[in-house]
C-alpha atoms as a PDB file:
ATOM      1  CA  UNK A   1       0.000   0.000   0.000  1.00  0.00           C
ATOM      2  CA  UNK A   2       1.421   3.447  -1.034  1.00  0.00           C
ATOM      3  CA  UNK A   3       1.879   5.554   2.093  1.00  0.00           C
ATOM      4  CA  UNK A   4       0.092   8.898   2.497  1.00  0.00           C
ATOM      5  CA  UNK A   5       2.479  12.170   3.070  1.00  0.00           C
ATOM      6  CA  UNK A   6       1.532  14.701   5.196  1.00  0.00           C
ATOM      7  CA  UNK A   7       1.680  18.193   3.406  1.00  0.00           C
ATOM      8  CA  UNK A   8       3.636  19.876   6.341  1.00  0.00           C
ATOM      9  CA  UNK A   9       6.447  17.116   5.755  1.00  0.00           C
ATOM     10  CA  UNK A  10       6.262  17.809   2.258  1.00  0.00           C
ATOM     11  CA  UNK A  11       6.673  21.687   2.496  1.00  0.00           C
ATOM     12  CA  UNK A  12       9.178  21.067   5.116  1.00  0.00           C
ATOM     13  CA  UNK A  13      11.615  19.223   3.068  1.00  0.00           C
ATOM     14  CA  UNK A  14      10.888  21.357   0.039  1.00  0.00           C
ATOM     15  CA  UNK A  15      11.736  24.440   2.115  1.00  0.00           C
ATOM     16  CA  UNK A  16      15.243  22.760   3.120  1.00  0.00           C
ATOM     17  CA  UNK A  17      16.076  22.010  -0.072  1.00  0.00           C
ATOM     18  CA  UNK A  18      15.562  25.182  -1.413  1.00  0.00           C
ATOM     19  CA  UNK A  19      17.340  26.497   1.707  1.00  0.00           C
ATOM     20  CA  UNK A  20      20.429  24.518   2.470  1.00  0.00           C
ATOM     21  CA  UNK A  21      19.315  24.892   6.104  1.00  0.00           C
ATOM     22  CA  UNK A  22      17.236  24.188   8.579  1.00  0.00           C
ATOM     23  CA  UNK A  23      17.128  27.359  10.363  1.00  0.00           C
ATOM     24  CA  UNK A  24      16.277  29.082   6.787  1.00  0.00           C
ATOM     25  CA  UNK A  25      13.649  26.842   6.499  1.00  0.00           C
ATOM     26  CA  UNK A  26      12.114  26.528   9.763  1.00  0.00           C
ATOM     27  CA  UNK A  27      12.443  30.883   9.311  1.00  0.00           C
ATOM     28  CA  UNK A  28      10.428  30.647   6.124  1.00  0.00           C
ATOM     29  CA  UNK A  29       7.724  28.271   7.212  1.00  0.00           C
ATOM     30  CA  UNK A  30       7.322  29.984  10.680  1.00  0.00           C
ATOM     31  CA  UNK A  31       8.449  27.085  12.340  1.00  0.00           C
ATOM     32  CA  UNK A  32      10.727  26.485  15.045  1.00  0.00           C
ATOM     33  CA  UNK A  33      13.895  24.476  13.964  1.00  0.00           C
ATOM     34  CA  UNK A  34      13.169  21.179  16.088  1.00  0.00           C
ATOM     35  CA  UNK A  35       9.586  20.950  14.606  1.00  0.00           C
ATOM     36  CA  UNK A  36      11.339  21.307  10.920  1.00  0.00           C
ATOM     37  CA  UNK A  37      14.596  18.518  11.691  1.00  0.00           C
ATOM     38  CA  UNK A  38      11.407  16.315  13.395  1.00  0.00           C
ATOM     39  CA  UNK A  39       9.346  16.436   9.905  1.00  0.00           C
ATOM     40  CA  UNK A  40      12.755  15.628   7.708  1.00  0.00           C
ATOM     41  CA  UNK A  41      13.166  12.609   9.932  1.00  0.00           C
ATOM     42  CA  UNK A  42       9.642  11.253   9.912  1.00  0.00           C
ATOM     43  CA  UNK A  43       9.532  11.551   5.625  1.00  0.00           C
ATOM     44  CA  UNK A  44      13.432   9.691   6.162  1.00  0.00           C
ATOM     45  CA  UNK A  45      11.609   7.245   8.047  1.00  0.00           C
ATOM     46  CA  UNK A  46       8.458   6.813   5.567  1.00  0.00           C
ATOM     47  CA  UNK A  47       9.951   6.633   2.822  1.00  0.00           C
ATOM     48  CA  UNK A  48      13.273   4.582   3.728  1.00  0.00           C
ATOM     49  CA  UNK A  49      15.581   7.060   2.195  1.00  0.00           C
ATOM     50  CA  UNK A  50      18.843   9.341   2.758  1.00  0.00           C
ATOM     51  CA  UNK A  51      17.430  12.885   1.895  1.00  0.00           C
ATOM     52  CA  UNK A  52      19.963  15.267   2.900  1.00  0.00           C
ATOM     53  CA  UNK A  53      24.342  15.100   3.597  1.00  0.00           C
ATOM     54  CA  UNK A  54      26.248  18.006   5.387  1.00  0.00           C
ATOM     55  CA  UNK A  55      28.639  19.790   3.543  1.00  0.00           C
ATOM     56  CA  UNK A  56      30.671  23.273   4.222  1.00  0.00           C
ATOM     57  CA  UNK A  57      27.808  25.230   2.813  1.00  0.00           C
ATOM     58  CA  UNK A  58      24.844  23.586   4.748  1.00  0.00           C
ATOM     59  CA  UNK A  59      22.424  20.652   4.338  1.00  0.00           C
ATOM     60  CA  UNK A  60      22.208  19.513   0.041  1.00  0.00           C
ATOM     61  CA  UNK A  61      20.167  17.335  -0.744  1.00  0.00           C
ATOM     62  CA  UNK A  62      20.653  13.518  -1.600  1.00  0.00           C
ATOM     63  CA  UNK A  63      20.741  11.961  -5.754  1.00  0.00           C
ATOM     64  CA  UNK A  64      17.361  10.389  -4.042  1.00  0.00           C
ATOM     65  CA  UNK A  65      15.715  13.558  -2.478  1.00  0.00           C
ATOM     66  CA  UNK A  66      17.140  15.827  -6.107  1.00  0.00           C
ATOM     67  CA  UNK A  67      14.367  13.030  -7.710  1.00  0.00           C
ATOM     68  CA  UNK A  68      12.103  13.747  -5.536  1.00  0.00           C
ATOM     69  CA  UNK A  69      12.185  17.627  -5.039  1.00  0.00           C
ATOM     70  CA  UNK A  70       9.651  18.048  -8.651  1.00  0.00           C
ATOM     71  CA  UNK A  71       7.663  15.116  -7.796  1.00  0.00           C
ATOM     72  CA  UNK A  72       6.812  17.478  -3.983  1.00  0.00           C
ATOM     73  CA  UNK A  73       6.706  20.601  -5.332  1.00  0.00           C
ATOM     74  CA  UNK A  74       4.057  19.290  -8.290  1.00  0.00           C
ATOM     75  CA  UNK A  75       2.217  17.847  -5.222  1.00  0.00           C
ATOM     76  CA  UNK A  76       2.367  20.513  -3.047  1.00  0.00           C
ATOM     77  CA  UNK A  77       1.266  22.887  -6.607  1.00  0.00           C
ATOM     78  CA  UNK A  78      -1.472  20.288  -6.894  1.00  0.00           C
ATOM     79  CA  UNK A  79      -2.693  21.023  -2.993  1.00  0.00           C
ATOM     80  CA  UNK A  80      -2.828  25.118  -3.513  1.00  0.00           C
ATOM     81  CA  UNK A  81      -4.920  23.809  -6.434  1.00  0.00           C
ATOM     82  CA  UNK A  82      -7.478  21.629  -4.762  1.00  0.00           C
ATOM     83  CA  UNK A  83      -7.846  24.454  -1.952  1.00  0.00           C
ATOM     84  CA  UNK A  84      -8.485  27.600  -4.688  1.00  0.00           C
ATOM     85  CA  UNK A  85     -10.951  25.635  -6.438  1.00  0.00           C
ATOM     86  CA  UNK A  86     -12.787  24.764  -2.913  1.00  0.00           C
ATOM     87  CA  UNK A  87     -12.515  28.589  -1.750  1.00  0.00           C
ATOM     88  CA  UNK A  88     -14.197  29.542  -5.460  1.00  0.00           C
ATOM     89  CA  UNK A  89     -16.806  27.257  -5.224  1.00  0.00           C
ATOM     90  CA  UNK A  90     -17.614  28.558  -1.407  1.00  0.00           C
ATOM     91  CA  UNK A  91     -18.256  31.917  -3.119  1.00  0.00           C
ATOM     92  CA  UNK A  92     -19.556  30.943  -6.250  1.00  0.00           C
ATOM     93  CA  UNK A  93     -23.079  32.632  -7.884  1.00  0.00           C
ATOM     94  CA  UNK A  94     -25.643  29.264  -7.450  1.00  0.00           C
ATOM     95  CA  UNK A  95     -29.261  29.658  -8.106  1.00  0.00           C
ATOM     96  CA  UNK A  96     -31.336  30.737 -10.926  1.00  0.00           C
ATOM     97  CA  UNK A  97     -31.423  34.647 -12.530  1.00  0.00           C
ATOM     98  CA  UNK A  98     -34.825  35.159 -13.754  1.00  0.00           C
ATOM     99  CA  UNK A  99     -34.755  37.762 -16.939  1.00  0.00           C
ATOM    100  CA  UNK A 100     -37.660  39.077 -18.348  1.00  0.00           C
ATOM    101  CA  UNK A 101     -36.933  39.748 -21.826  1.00  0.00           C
ATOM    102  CA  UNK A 102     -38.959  41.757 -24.777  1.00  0.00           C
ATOM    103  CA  UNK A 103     -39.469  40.563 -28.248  1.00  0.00           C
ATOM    104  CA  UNK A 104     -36.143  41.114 -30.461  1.00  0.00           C
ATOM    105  CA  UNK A 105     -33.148  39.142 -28.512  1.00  0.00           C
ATOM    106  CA  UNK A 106     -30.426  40.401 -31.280  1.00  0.00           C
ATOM    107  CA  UNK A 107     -31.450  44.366 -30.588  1.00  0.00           C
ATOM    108  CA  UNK A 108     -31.479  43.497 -26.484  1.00  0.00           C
ATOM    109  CA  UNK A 109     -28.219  41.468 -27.490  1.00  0.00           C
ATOM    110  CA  UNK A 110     -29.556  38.905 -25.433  1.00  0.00           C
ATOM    111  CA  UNK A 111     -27.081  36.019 -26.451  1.00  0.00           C
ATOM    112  CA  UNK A 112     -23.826  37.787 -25.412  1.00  0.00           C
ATOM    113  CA  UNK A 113     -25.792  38.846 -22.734  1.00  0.00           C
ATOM    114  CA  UNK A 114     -26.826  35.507 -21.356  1.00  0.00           C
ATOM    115  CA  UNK A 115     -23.018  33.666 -22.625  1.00  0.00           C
ATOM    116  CA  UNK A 116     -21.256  36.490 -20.843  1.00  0.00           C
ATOM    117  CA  UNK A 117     -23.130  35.948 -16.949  1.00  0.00           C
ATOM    118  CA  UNK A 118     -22.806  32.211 -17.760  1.00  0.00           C
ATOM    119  CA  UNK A 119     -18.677  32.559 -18.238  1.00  0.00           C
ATOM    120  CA  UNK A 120     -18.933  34.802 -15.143  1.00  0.00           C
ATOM    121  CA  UNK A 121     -21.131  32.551 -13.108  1.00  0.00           C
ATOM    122  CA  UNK A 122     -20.769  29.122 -14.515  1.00  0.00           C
ATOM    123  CA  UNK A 123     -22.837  27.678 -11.654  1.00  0.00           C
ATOM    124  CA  UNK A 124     -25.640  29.448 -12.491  1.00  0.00           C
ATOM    125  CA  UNK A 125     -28.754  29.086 -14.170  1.00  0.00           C
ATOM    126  CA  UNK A 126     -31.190  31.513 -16.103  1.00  0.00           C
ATOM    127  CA  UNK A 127     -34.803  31.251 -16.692  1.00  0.00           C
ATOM    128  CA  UNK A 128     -36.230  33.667 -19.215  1.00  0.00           C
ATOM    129  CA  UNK A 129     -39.638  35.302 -19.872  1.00  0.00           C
ATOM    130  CA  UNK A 130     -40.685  36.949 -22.402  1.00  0.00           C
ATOM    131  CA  UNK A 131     -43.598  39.749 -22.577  1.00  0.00           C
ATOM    132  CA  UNK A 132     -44.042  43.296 -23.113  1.00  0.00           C
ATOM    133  CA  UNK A 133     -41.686  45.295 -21.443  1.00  0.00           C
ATOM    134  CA  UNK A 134     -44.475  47.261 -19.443  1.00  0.00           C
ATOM    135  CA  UNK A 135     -46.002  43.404 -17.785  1.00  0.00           C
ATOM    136  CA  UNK A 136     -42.177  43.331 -16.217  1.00  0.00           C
ATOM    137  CA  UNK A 137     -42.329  45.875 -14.018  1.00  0.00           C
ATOM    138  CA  UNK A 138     -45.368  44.302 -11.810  1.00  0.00           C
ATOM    139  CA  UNK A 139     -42.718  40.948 -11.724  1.00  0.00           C
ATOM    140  CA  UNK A 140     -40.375  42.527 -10.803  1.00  0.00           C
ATOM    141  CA  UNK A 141     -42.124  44.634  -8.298  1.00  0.00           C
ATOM    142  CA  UNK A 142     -43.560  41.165  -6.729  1.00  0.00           C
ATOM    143  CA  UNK A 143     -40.180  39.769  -6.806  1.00  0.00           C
ATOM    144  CA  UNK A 144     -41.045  37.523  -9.866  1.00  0.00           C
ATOM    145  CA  UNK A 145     -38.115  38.898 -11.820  1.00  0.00           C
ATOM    146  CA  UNK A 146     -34.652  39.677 -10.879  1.00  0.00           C
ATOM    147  CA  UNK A 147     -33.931  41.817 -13.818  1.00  0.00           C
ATOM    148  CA  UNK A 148     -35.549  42.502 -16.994  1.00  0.00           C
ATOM    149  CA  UNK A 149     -35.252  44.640 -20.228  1.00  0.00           C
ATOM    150  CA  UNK A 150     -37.170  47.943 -20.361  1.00  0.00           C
ATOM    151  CA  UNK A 151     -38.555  50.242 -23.013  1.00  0.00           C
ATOM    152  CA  UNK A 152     -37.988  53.505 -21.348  1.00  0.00           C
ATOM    153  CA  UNK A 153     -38.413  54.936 -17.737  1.00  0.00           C
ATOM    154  CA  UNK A 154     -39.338  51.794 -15.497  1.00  0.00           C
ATOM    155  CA  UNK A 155     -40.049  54.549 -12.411  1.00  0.00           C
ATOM    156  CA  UNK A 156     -41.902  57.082 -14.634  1.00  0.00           C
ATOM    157  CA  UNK A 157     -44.428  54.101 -16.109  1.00  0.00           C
ATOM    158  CA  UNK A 158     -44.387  52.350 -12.887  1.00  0.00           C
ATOM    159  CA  UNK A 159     -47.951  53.272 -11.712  1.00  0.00           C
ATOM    160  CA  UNK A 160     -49.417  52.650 -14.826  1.00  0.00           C
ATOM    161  CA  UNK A 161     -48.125  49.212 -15.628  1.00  0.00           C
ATOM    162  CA  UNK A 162     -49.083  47.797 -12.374  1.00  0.00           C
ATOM    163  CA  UNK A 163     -46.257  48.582 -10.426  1.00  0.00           C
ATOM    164  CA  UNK A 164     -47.504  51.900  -8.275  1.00  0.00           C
ATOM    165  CA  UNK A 165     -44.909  52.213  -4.983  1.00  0.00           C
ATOM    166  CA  UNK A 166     -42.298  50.153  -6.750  1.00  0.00           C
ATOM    167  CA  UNK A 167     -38.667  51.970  -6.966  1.00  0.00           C
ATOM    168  CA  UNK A 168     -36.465  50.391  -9.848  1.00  0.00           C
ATOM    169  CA  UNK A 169     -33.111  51.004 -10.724  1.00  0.00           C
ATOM    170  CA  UNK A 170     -32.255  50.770 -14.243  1.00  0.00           C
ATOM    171  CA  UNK A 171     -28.937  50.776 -16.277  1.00  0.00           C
ATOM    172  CA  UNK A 172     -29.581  52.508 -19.559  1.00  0.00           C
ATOM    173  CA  UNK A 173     -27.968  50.183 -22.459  1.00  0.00           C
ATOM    174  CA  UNK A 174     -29.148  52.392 -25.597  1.00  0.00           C
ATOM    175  CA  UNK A 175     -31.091  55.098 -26.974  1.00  0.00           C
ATOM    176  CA  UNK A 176     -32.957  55.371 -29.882  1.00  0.00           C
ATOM    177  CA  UNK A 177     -35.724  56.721 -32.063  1.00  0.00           C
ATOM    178  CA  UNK A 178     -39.095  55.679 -32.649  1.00  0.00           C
ATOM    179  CA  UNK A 179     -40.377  56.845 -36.024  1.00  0.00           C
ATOM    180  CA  UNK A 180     -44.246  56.856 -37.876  1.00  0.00           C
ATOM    181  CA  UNK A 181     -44.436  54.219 -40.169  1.00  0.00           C
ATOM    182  CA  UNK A 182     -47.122  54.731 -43.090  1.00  0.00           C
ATOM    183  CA  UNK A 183     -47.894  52.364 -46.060  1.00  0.00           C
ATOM    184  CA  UNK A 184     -46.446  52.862 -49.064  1.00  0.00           C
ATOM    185  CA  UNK A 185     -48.857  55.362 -51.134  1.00  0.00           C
ATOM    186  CA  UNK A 186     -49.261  57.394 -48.015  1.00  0.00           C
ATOM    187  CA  UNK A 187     -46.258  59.941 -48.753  1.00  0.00           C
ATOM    188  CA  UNK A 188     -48.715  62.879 -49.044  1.00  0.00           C
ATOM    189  CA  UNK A 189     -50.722  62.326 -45.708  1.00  0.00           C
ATOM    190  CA  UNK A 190     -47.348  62.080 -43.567  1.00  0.00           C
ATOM    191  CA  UNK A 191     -44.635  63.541 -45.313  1.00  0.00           C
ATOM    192  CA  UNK A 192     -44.296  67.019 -43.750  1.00  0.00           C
ATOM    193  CA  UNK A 193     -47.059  66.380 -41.329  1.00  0.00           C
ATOM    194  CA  UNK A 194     -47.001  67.336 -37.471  1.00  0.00           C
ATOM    195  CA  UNK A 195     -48.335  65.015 -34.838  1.00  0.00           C
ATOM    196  CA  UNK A 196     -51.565  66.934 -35.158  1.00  0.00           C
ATOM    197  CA  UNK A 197     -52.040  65.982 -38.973  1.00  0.00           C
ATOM    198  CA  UNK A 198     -51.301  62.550 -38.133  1.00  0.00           C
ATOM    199  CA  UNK A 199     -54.318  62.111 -35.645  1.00  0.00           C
ATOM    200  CA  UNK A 200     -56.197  62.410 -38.148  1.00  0.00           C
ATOM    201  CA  UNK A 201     -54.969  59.688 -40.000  1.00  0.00           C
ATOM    202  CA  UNK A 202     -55.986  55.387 -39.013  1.00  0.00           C
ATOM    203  CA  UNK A 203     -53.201  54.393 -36.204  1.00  0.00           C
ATOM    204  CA  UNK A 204     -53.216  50.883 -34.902  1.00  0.00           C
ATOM    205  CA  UNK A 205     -53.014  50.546 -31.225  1.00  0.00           C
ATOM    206  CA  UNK A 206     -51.551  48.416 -28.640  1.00  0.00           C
ATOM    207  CA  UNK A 207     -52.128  47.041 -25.170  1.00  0.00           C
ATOM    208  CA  UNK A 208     -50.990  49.092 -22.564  1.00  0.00           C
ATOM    209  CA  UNK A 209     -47.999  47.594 -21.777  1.00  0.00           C
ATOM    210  CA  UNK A 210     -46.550  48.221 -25.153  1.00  0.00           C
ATOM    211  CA  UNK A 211     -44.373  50.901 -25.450  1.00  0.00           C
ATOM    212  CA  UNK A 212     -46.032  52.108 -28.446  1.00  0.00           C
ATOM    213  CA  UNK A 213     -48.822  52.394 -26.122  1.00  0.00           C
ATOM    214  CA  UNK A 214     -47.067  54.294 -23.659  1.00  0.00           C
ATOM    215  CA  UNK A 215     -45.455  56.792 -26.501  1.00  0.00           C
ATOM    216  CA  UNK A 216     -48.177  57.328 -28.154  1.00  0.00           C
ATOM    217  CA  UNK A 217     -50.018  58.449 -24.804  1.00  0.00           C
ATOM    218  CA  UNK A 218     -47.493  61.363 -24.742  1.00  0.00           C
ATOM    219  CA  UNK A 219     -48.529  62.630 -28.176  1.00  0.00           C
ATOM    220  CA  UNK A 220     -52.195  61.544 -28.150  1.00  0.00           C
ATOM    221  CA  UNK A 221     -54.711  61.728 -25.656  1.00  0.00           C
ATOM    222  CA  UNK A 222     -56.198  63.893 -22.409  1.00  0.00           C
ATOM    223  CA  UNK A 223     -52.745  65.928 -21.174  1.00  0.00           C
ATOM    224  CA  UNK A 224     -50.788  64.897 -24.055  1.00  0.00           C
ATOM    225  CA  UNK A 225     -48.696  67.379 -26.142  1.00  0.00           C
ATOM    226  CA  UNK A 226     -51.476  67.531 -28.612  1.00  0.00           C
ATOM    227  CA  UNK A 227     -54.594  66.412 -27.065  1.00  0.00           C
ATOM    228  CA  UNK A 228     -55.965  64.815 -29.537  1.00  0.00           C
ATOM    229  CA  UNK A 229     -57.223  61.516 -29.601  1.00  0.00           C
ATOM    230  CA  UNK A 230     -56.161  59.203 -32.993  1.00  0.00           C
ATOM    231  CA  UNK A 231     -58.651  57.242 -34.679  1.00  0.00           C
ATOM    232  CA  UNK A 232     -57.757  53.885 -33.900  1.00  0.00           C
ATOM    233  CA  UNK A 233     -58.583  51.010 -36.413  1.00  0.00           C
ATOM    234  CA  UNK A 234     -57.076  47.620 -34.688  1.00  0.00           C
ATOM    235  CA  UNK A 235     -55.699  46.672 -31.183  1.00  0.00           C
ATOM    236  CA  UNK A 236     -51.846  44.878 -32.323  1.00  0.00           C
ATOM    237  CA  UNK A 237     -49.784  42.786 -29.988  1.00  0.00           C
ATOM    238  CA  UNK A 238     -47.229  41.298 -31.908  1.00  0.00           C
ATOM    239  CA  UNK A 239     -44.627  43.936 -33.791  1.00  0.00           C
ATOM    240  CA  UNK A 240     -44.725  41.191 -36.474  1.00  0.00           C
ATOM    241  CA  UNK A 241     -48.465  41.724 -36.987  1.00  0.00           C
ATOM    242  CA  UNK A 242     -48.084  45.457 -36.534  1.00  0.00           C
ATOM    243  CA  UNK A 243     -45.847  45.531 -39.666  1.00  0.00           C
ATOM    244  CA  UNK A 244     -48.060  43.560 -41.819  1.00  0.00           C
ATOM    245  CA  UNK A 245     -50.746  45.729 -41.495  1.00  0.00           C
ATOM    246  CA  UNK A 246     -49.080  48.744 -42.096  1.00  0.00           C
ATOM    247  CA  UNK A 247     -47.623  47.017 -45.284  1.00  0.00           C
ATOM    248  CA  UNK A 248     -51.212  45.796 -46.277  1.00  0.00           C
ATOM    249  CA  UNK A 249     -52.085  49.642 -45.933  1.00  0.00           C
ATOM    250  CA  UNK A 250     -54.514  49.398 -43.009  1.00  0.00           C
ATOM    251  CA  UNK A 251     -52.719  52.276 -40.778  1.00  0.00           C
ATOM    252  CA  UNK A 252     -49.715  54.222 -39.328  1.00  0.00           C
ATOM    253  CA  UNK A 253     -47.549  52.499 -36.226  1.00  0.00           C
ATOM    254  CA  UNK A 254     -44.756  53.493 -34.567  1.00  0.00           C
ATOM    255  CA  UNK A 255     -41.494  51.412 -34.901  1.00  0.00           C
ATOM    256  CA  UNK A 256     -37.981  51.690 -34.392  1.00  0.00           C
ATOM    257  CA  UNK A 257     -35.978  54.255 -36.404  1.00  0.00           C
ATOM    258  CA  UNK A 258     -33.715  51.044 -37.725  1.00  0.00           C
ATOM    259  CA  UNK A 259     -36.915  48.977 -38.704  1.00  0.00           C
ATOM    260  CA  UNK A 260     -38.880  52.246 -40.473  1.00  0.00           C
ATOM    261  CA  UNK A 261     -35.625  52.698 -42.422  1.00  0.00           C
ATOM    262  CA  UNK A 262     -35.588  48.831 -43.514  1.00  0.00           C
ATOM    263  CA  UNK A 263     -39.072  48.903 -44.423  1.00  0.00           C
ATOM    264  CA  UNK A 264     -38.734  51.941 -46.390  1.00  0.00           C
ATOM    265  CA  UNK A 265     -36.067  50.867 -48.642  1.00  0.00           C
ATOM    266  CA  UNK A 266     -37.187  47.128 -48.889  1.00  0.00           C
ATOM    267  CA  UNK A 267     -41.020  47.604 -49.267  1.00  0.00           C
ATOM    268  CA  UNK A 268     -41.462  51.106 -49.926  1.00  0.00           C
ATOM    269  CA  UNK A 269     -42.763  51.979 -46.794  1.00  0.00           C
ATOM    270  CA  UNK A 270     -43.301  55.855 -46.000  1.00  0.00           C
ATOM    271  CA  UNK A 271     -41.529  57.019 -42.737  1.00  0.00           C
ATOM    272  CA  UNK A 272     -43.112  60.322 -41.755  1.00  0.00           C
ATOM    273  CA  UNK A 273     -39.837  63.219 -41.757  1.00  0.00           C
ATOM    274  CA  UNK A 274     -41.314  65.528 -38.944  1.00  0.00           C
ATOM    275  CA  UNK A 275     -42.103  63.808 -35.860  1.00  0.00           C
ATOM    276  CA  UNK A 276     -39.906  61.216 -33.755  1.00  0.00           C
ATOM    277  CA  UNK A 277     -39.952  60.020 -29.897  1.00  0.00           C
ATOM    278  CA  UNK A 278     -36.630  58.933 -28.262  1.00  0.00           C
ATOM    279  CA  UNK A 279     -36.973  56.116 -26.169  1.00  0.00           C
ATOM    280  CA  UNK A 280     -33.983  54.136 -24.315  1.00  0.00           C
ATOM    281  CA  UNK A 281     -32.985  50.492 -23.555  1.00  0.00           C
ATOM    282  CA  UNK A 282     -32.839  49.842 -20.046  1.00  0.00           C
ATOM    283  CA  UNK A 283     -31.884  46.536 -17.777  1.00  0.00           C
ATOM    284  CA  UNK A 284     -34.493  47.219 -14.560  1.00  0.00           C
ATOM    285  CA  UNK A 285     -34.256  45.680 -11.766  1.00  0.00           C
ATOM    286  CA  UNK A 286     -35.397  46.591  -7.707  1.00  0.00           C
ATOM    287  CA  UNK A 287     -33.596  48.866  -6.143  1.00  0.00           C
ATOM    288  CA  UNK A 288     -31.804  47.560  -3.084  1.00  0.00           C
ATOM    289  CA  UNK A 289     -31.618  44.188  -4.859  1.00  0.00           C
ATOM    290  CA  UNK A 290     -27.799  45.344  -6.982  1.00  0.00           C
ATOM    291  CA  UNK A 291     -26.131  43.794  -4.047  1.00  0.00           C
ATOM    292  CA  UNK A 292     -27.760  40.063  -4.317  1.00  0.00           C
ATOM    293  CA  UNK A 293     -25.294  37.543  -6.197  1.00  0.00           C
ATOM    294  CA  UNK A 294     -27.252  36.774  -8.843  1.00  0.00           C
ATOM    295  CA  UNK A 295     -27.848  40.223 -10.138  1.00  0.00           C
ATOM    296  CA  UNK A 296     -24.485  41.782  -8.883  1.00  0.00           C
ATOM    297  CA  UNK A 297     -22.991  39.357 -11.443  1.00  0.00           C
ATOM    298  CA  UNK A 298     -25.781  40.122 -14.162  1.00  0.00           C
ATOM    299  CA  UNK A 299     -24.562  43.889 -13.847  1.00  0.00           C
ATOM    300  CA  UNK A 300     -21.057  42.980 -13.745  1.00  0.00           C
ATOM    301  CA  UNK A 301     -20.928  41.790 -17.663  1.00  0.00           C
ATOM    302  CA  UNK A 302     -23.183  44.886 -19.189  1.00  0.00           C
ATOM    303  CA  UNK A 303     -20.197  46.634 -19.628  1.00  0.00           C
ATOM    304  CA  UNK A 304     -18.478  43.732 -21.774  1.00  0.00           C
ATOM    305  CA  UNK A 305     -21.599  42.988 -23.682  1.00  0.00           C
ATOM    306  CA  UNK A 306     -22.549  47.214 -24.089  1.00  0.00           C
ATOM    307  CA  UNK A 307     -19.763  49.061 -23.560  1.00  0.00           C
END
């Protein structure tokens, strides 16, 4: 049966070795010199071999213990191994990060997103639901959610998406422009024409969640910067569905400046030239929460995956 060496006998006739002395070694290991020449004689003993002569300089070691010196050190090496990896898993990020996400993953960059916390928390696990952005701010106010993308200000729309007394904090990832999308054939209605010209006009409408809902409600509406109210021909969901219609000429929707420019240039959609809304890209989550594992390390990669 192989015999089992005790680490402090290993360092101890590593540290002699390097040395050429017991005192130096008993010095480096914070030892006293007895307990140092005791752990040289019990490996001596164990494994049956000369390890060290005098000479004028000091203690060198043996042919025998120069064969051995690699084979301790590796083992020794392999130890401070074995304890690092223990000491990272004691702190690693377990559980599950729950991510509400919105419709397009590439413009939310979701894979990096979710391949980047993964690398950074490999004993982790995410779970991912997908709605409008405005239905993720009652999850996360219930605790539902640990972080989700946003569409805008999470604290500003709180109260109206279900979330009233919630506080959020938010790290803003992008801004960007929403534009007025016509059908093609409709350059004379919108091109030149204020928001007050296009009320006029057929809009399709969303759910209240949507963030087409939520911008339109600053243009159109009681208290809105026009106060008009659009004539509104179909209730739209899906951004998918939203752009069919528009191309089958039903009405005007808002979409994102990088989709209106597509669909003008592939379909010969009309974007309208006069009116925009900015909106911004946010990652929401509840404030006080930032210091919770899970979502300290979800922050912690934004900056690789957004700069």
């Amino acid at each position: 049966m192989i015999a089992a060496y005790d680490p402090q006998t290993l360092r101890a006739f590593v540290a002699v070795a390097r040395e050429g002395s017991v005192s130096r070694a008993a010095q480096a290991l914070h030892l006293s010199q007895p307990a140092v020449s005791l752990q040289l004689k019990a490996l001596a003993r164990q494994t049956g071999l000369a390890l060290f002569t005098r000479t004028a300089h000091g203690l060198a070691p043996t042919r025998d213990a120069a064969m051995l010196l690699p084979q301790a050190e590796r083992a020794l090496a392999a130890l401070a191994d074995f304890g690092q990896a223990a000491q990272n898993l004691r702190g690693a990020v377990r559980g599950t990060l729950r991510i509400g996400t919105i419709l397009d993953p590439e413009f939310t960059r979701l894979g990096a997103f979710l391949g980047a916390f993964l690398d950074a928390a490999p004993q982790a696990d995410t779970e991912l639901r997908q709605a409008m952005s405005g239905d993720h701010l009652a999850a996360l106010a219930r605790g539902a959610l640990d972080v989700a993308f946003y569409l805008g200000d999470a604290n500003a729309d709180a109260a109206g998406q279900g979330a009233a007394g919630a506080d959020f904090a938010q790290r803003t990832l992008a801004h960007f422009t929403y534009r007025v999308l016509a059908p093609a054939g409709w350059g004379l209605q919108v091109q030149g024409r204020d928001w007050r010209a296009l009320a006029a006009l057929p809009w399709l409408g969303t759910p209240p969640a949507s963030v087409h809902h939520r911008l339109q409600a600053a243009v159109f509406g009681p208290g809105s910067l026009t106060g008009l109210a659009p004539r509104r021909v179909a209730l739209v969901e899906q951004e998918a569905s939203m752009l069919d219609l528009v191309r089958s000429g039903v009405g005007l929707s808002l979409v994102r400046d990088s989709i209106a420019m597509h669909e003008a240039q592939t379909r010969g959609l009309v974007v309208a030239d006069k009116v925009l809304l900015d909106c911004s890209l946010t990652l929401a989550w509840q404030r006080g929460r930032e210091s919770e594992l899970l979502i300290a390390a979800a922050l912690g990669v934004l900056d690789a995956v957004w700069g």
